[in-house]
PDB file of N, CA and C in Angstrom:
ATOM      1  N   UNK A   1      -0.654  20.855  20.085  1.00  0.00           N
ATOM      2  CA  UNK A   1      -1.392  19.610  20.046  1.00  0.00           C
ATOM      3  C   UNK A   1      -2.116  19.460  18.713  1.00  0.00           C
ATOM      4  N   UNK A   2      -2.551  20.559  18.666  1.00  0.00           N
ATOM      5  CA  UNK A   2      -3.429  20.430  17.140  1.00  0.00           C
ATOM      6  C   UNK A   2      -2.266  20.227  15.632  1.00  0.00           C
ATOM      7  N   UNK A   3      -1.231  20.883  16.307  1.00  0.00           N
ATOM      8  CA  UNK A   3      -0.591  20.492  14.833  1.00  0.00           C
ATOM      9  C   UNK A   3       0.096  18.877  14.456  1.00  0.00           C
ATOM     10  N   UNK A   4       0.512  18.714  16.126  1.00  0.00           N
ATOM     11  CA  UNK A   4       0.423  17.260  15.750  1.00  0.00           C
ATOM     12  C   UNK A   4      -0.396  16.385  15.403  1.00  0.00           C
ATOM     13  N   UNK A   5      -1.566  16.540  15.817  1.00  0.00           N
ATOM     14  CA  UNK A   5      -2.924  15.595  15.454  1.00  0.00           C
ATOM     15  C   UNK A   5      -2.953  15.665  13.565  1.00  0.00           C
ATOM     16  N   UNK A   6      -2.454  17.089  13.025  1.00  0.00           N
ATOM     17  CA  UNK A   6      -2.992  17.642  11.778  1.00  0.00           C
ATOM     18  C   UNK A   6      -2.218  16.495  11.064  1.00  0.00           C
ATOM     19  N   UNK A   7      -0.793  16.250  11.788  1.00  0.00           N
ATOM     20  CA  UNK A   7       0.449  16.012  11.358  1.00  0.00           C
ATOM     21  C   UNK A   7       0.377  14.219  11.015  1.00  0.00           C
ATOM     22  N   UNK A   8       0.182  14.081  12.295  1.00  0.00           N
ATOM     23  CA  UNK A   8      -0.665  12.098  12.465  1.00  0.00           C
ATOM     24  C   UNK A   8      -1.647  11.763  11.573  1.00  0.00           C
ATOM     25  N   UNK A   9      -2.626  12.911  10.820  1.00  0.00           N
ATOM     26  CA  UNK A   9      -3.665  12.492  10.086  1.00  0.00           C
ATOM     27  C   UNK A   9      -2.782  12.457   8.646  1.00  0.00           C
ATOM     28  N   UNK A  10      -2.319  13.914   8.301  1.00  0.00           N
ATOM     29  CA  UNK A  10      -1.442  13.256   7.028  1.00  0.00           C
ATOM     30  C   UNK A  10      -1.030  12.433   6.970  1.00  0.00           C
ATOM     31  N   UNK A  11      -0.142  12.128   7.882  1.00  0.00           N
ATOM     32  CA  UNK A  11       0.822  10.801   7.357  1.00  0.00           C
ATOM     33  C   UNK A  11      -0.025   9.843   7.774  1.00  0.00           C
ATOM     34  N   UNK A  12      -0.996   9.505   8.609  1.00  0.00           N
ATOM     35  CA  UNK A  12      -2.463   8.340   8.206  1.00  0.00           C
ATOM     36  C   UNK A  12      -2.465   8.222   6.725  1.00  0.00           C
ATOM     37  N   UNK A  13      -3.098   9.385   6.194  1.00  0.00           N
ATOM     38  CA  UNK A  13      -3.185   9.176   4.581  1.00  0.00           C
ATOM     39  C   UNK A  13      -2.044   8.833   3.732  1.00  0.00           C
ATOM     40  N   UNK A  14      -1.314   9.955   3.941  1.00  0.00           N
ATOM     41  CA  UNK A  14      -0.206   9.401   3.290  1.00  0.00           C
ATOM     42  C   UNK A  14      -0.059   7.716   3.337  1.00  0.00           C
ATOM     43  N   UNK A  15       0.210   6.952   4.252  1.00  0.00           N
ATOM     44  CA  UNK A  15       0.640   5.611   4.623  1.00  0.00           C
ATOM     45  C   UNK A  15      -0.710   4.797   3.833  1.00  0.00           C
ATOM     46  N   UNK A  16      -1.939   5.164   4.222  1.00  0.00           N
ATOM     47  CA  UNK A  16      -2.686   4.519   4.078  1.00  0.00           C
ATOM     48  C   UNK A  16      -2.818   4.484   2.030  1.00  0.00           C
ATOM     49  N   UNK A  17      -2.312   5.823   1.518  1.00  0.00           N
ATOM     50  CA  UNK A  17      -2.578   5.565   0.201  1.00  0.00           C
ATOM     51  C   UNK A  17      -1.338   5.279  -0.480  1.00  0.00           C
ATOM     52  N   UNK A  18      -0.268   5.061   0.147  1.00  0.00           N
ATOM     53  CA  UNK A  18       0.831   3.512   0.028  1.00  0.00           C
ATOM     54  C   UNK A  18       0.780   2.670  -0.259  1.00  0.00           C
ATOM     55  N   UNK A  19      -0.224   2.389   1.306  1.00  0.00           N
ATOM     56  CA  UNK A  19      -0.850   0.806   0.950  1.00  0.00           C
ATOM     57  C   UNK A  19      -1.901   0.271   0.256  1.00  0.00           C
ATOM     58  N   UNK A  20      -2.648   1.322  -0.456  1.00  0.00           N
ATOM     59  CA  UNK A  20      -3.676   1.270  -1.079  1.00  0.00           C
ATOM     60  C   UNK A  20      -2.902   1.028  -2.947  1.00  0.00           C
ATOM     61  N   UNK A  21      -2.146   1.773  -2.815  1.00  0.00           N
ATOM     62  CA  UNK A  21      -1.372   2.065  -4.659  1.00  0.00           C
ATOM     63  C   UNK A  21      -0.760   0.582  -4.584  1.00  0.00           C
ATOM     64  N   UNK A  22       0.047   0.023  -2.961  1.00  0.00           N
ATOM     65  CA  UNK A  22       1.011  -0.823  -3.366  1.00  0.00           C
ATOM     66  C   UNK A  22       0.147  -2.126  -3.534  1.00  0.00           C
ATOM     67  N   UNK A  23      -1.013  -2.102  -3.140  1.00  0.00           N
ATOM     68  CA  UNK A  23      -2.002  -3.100  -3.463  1.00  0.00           C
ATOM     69  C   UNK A  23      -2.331  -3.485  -4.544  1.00  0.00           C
ATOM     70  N   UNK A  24      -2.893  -2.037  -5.087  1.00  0.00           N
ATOM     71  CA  UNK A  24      -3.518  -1.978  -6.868  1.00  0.00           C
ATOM     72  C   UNK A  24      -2.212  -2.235  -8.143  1.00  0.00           C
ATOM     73  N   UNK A  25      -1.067  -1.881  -7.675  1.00  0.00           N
ATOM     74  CA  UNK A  25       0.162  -2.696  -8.518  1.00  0.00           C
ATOM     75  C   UNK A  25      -0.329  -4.073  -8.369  1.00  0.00           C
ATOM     76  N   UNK A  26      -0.559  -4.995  -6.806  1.00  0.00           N
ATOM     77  CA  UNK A  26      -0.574  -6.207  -7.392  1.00  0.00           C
ATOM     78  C   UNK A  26      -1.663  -6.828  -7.634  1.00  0.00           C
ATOM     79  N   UNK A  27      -2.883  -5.606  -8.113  1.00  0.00           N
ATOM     80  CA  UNK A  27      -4.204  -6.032  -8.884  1.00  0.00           C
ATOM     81  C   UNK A  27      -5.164  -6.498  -7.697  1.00  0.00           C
ATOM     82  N   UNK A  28      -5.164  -6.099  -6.686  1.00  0.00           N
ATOM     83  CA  UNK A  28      -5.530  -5.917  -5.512  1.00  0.00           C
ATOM     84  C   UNK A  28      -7.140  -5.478  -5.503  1.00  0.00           C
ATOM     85  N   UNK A  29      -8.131  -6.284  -5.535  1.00  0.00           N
ATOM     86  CA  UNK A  29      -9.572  -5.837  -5.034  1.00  0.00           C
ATOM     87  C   UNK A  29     -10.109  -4.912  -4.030  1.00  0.00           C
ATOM     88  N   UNK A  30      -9.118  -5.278  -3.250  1.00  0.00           N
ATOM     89  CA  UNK A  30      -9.824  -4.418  -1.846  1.00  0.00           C
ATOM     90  C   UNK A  30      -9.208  -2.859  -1.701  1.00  0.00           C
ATOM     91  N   UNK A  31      -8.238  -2.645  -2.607  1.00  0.00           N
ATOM     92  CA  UNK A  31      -8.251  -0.926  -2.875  1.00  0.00           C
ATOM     93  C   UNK A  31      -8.746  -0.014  -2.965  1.00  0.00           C
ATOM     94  N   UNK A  32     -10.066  -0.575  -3.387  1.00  0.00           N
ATOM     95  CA  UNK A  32     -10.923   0.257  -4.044  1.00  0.00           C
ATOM     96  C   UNK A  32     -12.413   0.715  -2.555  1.00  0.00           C
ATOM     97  N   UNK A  33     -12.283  -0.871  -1.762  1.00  0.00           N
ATOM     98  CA  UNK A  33     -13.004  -0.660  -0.704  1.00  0.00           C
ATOM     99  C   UNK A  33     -12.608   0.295   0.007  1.00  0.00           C
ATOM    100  N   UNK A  34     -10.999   0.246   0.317  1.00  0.00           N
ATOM    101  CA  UNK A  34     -10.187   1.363   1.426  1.00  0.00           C
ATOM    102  C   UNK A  34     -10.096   2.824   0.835  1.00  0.00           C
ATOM    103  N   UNK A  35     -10.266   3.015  -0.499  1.00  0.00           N
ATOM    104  CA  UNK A  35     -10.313   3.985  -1.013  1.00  0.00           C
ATOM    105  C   UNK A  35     -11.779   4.677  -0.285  1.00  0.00           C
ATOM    106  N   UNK A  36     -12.701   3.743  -0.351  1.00  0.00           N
ATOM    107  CA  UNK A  36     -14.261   4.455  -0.182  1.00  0.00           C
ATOM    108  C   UNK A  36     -14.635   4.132   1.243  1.00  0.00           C
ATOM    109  N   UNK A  37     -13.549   3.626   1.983  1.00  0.00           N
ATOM    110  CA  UNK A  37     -13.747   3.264   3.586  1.00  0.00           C
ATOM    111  C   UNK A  37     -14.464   2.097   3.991  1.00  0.00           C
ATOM    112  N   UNK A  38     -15.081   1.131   2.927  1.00  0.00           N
ATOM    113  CA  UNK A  38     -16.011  -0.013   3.520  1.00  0.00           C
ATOM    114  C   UNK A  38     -15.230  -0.977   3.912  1.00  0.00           C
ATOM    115  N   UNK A  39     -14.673  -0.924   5.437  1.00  0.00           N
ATOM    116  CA  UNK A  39     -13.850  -1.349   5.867  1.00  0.00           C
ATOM    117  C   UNK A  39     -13.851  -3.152   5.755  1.00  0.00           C
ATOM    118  N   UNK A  40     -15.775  -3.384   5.995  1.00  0.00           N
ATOM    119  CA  UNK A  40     -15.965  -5.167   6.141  1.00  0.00           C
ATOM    120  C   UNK A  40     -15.399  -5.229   4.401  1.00  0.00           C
ATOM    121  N   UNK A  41     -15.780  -4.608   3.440  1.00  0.00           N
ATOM    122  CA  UNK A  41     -15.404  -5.526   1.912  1.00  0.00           C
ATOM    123  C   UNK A  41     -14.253  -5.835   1.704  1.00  0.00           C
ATOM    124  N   UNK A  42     -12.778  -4.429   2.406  1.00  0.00           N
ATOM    125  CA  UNK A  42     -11.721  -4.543   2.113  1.00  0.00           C
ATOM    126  C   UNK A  42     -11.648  -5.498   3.108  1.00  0.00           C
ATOM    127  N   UNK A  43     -11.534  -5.474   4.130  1.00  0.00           N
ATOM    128  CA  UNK A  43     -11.335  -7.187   4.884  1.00  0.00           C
ATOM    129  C   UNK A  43     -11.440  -8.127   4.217  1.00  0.00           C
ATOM    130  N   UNK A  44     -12.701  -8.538   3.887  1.00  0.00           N
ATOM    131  CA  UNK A  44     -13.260  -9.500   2.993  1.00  0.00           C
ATOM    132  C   UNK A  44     -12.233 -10.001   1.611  1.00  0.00           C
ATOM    133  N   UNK A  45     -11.911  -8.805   0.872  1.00  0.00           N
ATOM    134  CA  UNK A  45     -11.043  -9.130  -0.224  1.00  0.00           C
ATOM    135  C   UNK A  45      -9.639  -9.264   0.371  1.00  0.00           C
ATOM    136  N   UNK A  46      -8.997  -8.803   0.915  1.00  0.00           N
ATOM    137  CA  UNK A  46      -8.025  -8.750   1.492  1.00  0.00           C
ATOM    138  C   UNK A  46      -7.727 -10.443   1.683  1.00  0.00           C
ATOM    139  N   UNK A  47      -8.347 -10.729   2.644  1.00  0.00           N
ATOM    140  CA  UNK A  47      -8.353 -12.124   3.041  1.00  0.00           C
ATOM    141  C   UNK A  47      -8.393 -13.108   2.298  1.00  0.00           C
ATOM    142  N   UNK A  48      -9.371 -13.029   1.180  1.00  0.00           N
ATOM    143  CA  UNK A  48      -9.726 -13.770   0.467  1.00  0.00           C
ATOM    144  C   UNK A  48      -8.154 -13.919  -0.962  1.00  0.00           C
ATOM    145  N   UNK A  49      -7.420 -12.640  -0.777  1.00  0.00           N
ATOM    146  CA  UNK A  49      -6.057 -12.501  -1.802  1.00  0.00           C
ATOM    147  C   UNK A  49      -5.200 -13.670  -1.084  1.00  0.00           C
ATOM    148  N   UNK A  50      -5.349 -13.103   0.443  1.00  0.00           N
ATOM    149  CA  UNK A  50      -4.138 -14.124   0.967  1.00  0.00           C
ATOM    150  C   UNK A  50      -4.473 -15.144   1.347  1.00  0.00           C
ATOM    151  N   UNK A  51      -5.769 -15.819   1.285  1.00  0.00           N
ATOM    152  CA  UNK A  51      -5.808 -17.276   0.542  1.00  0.00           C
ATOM    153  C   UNK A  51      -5.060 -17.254  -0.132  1.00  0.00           C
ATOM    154  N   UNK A  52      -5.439 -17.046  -1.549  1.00  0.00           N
ATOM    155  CA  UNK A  52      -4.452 -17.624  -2.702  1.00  0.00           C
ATOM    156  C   UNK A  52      -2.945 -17.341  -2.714  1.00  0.00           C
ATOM    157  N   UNK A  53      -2.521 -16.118  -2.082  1.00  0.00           N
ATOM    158  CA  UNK A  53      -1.165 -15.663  -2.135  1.00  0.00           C
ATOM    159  C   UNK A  53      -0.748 -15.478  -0.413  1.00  0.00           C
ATOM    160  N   UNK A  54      -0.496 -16.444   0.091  1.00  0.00           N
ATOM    161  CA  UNK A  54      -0.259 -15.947   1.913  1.00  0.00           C
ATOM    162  C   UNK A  54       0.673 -15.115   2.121  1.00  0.00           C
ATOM    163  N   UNK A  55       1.964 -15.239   0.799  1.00  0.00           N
ATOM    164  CA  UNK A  55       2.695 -14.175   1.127  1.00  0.00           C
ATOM    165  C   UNK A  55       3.031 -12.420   0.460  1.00  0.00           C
ATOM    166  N   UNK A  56       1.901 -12.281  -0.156  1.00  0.00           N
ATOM    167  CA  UNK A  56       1.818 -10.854  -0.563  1.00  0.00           C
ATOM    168  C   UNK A  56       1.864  -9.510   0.478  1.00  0.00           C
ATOM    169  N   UNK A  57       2.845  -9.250   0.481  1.00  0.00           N
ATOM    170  CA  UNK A  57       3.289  -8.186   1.417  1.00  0.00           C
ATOM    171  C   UNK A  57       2.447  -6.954   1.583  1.00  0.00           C
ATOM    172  N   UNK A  58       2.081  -6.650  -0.209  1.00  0.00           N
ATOM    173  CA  UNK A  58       0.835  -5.711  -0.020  1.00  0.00           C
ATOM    174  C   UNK A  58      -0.765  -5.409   0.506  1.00  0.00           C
ATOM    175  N   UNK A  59      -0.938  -6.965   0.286  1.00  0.00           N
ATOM    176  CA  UNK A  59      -2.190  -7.339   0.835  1.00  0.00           C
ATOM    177  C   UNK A  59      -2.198  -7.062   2.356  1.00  0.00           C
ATOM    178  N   UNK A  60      -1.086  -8.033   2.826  1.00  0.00           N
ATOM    179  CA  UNK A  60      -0.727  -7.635   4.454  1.00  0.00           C
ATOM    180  C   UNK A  60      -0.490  -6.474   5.260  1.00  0.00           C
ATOM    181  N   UNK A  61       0.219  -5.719   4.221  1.00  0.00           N
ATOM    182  CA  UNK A  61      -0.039  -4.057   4.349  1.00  0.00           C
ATOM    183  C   UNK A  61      -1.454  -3.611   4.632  1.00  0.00           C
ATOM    184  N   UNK A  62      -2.133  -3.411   3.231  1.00  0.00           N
ATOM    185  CA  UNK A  62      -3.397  -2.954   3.787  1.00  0.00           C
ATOM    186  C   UNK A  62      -4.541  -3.663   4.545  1.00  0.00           C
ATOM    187  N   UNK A  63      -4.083  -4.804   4.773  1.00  0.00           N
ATOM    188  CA  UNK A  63      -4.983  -5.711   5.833  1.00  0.00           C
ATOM    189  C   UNK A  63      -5.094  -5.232   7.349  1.00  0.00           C
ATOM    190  N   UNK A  64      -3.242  -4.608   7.505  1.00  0.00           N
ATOM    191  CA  UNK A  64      -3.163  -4.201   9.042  1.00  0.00           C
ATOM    192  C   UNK A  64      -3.769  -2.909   8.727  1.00  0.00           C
ATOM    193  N   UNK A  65      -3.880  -1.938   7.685  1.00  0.00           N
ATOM    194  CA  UNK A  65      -4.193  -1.071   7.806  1.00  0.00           C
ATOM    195  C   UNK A  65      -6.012  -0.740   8.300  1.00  0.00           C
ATOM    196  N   UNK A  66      -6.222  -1.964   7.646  1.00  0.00           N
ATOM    197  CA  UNK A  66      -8.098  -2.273   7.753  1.00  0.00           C
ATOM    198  C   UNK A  66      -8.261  -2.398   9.178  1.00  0.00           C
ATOM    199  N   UNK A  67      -7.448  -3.252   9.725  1.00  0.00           N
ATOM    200  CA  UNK A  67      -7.547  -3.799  11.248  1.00  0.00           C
ATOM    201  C   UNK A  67      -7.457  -2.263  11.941  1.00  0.00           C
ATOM    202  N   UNK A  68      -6.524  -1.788  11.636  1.00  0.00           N
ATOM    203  CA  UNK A  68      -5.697  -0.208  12.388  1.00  0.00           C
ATOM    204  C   UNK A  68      -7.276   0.604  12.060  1.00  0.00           C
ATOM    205  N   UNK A  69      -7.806   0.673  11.189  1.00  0.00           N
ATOM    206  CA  UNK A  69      -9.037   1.876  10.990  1.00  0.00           C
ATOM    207  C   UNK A  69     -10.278   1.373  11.663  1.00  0.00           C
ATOM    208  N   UNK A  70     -10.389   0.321  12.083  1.00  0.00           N
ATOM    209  CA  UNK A  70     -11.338  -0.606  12.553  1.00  0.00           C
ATOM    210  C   UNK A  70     -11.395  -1.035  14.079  1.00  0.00           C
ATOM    211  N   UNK A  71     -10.443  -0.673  14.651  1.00  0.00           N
ATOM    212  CA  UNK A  71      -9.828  -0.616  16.230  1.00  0.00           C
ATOM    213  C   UNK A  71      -9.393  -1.793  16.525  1.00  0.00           C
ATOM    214  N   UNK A  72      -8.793  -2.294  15.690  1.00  0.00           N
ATOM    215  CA  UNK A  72      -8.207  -3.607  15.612  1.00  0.00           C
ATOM    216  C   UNK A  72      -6.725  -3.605  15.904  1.00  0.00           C
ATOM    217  N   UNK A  73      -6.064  -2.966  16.992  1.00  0.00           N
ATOM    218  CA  UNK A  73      -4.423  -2.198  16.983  1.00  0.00           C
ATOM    219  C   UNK A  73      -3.977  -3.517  17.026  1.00  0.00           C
ATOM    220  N   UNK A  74      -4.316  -4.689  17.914  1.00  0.00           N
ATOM    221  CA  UNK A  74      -3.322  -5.811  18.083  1.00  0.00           C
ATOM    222  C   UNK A  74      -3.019  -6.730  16.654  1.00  0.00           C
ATOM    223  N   UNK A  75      -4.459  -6.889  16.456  1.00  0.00           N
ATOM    224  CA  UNK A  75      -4.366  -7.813  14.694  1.00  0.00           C
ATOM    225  C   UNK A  75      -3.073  -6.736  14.059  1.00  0.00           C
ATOM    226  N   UNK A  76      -3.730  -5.906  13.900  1.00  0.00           N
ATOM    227  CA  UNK A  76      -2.989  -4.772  12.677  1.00  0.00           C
ATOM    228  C   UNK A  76      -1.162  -4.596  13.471  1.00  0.00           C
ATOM    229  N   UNK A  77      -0.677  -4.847  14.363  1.00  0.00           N
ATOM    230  CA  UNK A  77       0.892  -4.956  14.796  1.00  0.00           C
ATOM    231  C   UNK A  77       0.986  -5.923  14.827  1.00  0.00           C
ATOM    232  N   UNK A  78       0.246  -7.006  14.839  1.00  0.00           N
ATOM    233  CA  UNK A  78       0.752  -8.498  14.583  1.00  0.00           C
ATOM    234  C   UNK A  78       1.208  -8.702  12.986  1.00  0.00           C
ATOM    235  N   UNK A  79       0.570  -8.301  12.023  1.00  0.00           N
ATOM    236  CA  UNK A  79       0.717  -7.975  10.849  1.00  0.00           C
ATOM    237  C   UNK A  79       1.983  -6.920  10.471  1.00  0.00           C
ATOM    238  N   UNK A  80       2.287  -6.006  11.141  1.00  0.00           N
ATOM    239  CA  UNK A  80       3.111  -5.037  10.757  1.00  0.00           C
ATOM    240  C   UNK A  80       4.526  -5.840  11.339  1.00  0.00           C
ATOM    241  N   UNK A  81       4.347  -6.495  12.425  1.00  0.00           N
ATOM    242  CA  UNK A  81       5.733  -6.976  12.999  1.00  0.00           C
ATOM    243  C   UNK A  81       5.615  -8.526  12.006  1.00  0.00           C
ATOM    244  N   UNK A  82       4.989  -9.040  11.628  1.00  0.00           N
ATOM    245  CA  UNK A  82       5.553 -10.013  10.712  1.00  0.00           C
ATOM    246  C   UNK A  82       6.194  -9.796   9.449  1.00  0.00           C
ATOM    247  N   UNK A  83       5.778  -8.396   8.837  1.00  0.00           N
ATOM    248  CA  UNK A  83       6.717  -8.118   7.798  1.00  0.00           C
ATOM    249  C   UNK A  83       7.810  -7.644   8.653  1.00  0.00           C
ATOM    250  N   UNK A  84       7.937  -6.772   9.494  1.00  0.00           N
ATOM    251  CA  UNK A  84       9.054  -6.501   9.680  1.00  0.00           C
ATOM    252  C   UNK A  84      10.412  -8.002  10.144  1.00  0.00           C
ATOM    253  N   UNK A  85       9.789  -8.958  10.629  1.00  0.00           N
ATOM    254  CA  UNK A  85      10.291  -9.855  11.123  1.00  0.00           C
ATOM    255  C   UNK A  85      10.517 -10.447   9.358  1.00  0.00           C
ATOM    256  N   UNK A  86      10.110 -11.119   8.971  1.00  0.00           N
ATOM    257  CA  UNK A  86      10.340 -10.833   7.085  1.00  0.00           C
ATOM    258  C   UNK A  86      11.702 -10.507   6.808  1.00  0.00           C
ATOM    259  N   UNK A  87      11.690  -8.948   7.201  1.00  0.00           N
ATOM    260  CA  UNK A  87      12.615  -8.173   7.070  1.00  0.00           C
ATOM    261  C   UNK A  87      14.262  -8.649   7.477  1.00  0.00           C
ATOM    262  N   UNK A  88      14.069  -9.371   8.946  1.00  0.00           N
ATOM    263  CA  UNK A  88      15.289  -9.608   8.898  1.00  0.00           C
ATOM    264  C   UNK A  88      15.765 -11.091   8.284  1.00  0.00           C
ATOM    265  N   UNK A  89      15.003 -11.522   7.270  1.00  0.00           N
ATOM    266  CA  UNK A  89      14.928 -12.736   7.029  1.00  0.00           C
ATOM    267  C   UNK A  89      15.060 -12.303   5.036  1.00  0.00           C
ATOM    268  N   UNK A  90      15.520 -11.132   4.910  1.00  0.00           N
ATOM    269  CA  UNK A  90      15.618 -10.173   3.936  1.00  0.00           C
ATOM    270  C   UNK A  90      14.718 -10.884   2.757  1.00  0.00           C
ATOM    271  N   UNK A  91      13.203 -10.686   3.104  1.00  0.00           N
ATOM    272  CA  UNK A  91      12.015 -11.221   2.435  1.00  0.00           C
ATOM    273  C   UNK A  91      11.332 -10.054   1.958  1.00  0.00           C
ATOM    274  N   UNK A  92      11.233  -8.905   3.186  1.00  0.00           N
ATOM    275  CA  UNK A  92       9.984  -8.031   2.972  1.00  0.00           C
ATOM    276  C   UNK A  92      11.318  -7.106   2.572  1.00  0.00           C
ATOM    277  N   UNK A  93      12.549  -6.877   1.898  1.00  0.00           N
ATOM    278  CA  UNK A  93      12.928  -5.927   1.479  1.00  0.00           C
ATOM    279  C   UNK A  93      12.606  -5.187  -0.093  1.00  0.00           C
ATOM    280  N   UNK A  94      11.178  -6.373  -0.467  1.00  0.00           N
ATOM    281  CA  UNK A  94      10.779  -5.349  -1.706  1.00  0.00           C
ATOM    282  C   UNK A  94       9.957  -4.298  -1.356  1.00  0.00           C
ATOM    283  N   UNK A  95       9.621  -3.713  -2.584  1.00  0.00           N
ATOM    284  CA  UNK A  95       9.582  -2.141  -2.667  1.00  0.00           C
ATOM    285  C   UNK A  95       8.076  -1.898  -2.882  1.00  0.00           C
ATOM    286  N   UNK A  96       6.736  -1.333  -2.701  1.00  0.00           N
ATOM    287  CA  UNK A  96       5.805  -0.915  -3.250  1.00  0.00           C
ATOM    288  C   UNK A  96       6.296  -0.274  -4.562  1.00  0.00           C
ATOM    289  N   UNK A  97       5.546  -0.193  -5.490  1.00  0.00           N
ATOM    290  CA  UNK A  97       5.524   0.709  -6.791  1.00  0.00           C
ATOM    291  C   UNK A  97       6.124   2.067  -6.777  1.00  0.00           C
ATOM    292  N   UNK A  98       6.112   2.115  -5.816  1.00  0.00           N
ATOM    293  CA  UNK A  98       6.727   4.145  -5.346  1.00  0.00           C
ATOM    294  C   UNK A  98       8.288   3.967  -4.915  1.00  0.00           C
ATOM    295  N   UNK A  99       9.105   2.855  -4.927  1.00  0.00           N
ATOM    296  CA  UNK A  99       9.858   2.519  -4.033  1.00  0.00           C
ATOM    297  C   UNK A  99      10.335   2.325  -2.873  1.00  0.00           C
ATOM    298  N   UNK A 100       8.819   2.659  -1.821  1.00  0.00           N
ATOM    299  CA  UNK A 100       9.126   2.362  -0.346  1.00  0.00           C
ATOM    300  C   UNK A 100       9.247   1.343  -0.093  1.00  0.00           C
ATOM    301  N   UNK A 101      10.500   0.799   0.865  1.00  0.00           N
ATOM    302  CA  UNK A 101      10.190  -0.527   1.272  1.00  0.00           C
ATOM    303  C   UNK A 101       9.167  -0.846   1.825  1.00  0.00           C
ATOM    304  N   UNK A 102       8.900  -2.138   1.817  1.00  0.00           N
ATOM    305  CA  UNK A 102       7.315  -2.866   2.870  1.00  0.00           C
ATOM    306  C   UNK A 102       8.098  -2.768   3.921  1.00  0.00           C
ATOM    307  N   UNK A 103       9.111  -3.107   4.827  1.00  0.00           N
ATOM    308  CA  UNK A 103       9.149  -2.851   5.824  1.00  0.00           C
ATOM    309  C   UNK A 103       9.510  -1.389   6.355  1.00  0.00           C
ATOM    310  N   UNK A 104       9.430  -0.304   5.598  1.00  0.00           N
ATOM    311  CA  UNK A 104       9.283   0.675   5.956  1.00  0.00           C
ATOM    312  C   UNK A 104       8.166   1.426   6.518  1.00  0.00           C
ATOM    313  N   UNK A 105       7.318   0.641   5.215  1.00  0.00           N
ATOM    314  CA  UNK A 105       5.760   0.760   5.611  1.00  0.00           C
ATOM    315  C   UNK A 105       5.139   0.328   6.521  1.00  0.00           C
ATOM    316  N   UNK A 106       5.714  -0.921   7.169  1.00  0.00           N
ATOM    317  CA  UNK A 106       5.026  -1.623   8.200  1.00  0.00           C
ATOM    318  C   UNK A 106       5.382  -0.641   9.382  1.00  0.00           C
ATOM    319  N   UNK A 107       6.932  -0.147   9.691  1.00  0.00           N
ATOM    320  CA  UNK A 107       6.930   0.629  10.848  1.00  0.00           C
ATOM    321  C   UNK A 107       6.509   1.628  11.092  1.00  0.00           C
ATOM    322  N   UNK A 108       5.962   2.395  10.012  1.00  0.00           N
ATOM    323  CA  UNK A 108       5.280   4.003   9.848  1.00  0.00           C
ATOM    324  C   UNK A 108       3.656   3.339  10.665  1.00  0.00           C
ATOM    325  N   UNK A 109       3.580   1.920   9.971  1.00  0.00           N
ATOM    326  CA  UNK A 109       2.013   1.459  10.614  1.00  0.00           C
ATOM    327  C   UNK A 109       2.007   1.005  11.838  1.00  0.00           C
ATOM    328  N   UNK A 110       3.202   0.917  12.526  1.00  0.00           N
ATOM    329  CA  UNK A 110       3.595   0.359  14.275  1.00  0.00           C
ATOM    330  C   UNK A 110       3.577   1.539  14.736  1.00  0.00           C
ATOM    331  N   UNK A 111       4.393   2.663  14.147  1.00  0.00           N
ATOM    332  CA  UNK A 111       4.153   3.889  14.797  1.00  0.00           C
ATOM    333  C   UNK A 111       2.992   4.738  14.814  1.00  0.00           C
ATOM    334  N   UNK A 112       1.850   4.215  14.003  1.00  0.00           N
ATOM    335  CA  UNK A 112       0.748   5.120  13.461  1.00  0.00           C
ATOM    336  C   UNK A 112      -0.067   4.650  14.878  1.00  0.00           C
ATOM    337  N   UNK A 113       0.246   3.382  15.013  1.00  0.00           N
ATOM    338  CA  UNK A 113      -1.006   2.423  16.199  1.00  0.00           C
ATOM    339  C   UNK A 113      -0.610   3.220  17.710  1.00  0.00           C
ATOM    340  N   UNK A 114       0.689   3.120  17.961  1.00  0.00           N
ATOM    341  CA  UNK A 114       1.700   3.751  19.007  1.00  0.00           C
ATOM    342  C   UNK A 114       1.111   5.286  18.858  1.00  0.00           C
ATOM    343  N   UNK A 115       0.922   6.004  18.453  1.00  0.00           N
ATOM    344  CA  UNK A 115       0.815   7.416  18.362  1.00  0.00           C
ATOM    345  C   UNK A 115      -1.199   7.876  18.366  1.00  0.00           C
ATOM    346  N   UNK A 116      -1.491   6.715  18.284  1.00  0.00           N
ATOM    347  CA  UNK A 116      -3.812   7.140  18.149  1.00  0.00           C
ATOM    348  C   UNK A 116      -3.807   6.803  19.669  1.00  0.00           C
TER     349      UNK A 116
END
C-alpha cells in the first residue's frame, strides 16, 4: 500500500510539473503560483489567461490540475475530458515543450482523480 501511495505521489508531481513547464512555455502566470501551492492566485491567473485565450490547452491543463489539488475532482475531469474530447477532434494532439501530448496529460489527470 505504501508503495503505491509513494508511487501516486510521484507521478502527482511528475504530472503536475508538466503542467506547470507546459504553462511557462506559453508565458503562463499562474506557474509560478502552482509552483509555491497558492492554489486561489493560480486559479485566479489561470482564468484570467483563458479569458483572453479560451483555447490554450496548457492553461486548461493546469487549471484541472488547481481544481484536482483543491478537491475540486468534478471541475478538474470536466476539464481533462474536454481536452481529451479535443483529441478526437485532432485539436489537443499538440505537444507540451517536453513532447507529451496534452491529451496524454489530461488522462494521467483522469487517472490521478480515479486513483486519490
Amino acid at each position: 500500500m505504501a508503495v503505491k501511495k509513494a508511487w501516486v505521489i510521484s507521478v502527482a508531481m511528475a504530472s503536475a510539473m508538466m503542467f506547470a513547464q507546459g504553462a511557462r512555455a506559453a508565458g503562463d502566470l499562474g506557474t509560478d503560483a502552482i509552483k509555491n501551492h497558492d492554489w486561489a492566485t493560480a486559479e485566479q491567473q489561470l482564468k484570467a489567461g483563458l479569458q483572453q485565450d479560451p483555447g490554450n490547452l496548457s492553461r486548461q491543463l493546469n487549471l484541472a490540475w488547481v481544481y484536482a489539488q483543491t478537491g475540486r475532482k468534478d471541475e478538474a475531469a470536466a476539464l481533462y475530458r474536454d481536452i481529451l474530447k479535443r483529441d478526437q477532434d485532432r485539436v489537443a494532439t499538440l505537444s507540451g515543450h517536453d513532447g507529451t501530448p496534452m491529451a496524454m496529460l489530461a488522462q494521467r489527470g483522469l487517472a490521478l482523480l480515479s486513483s486519490k
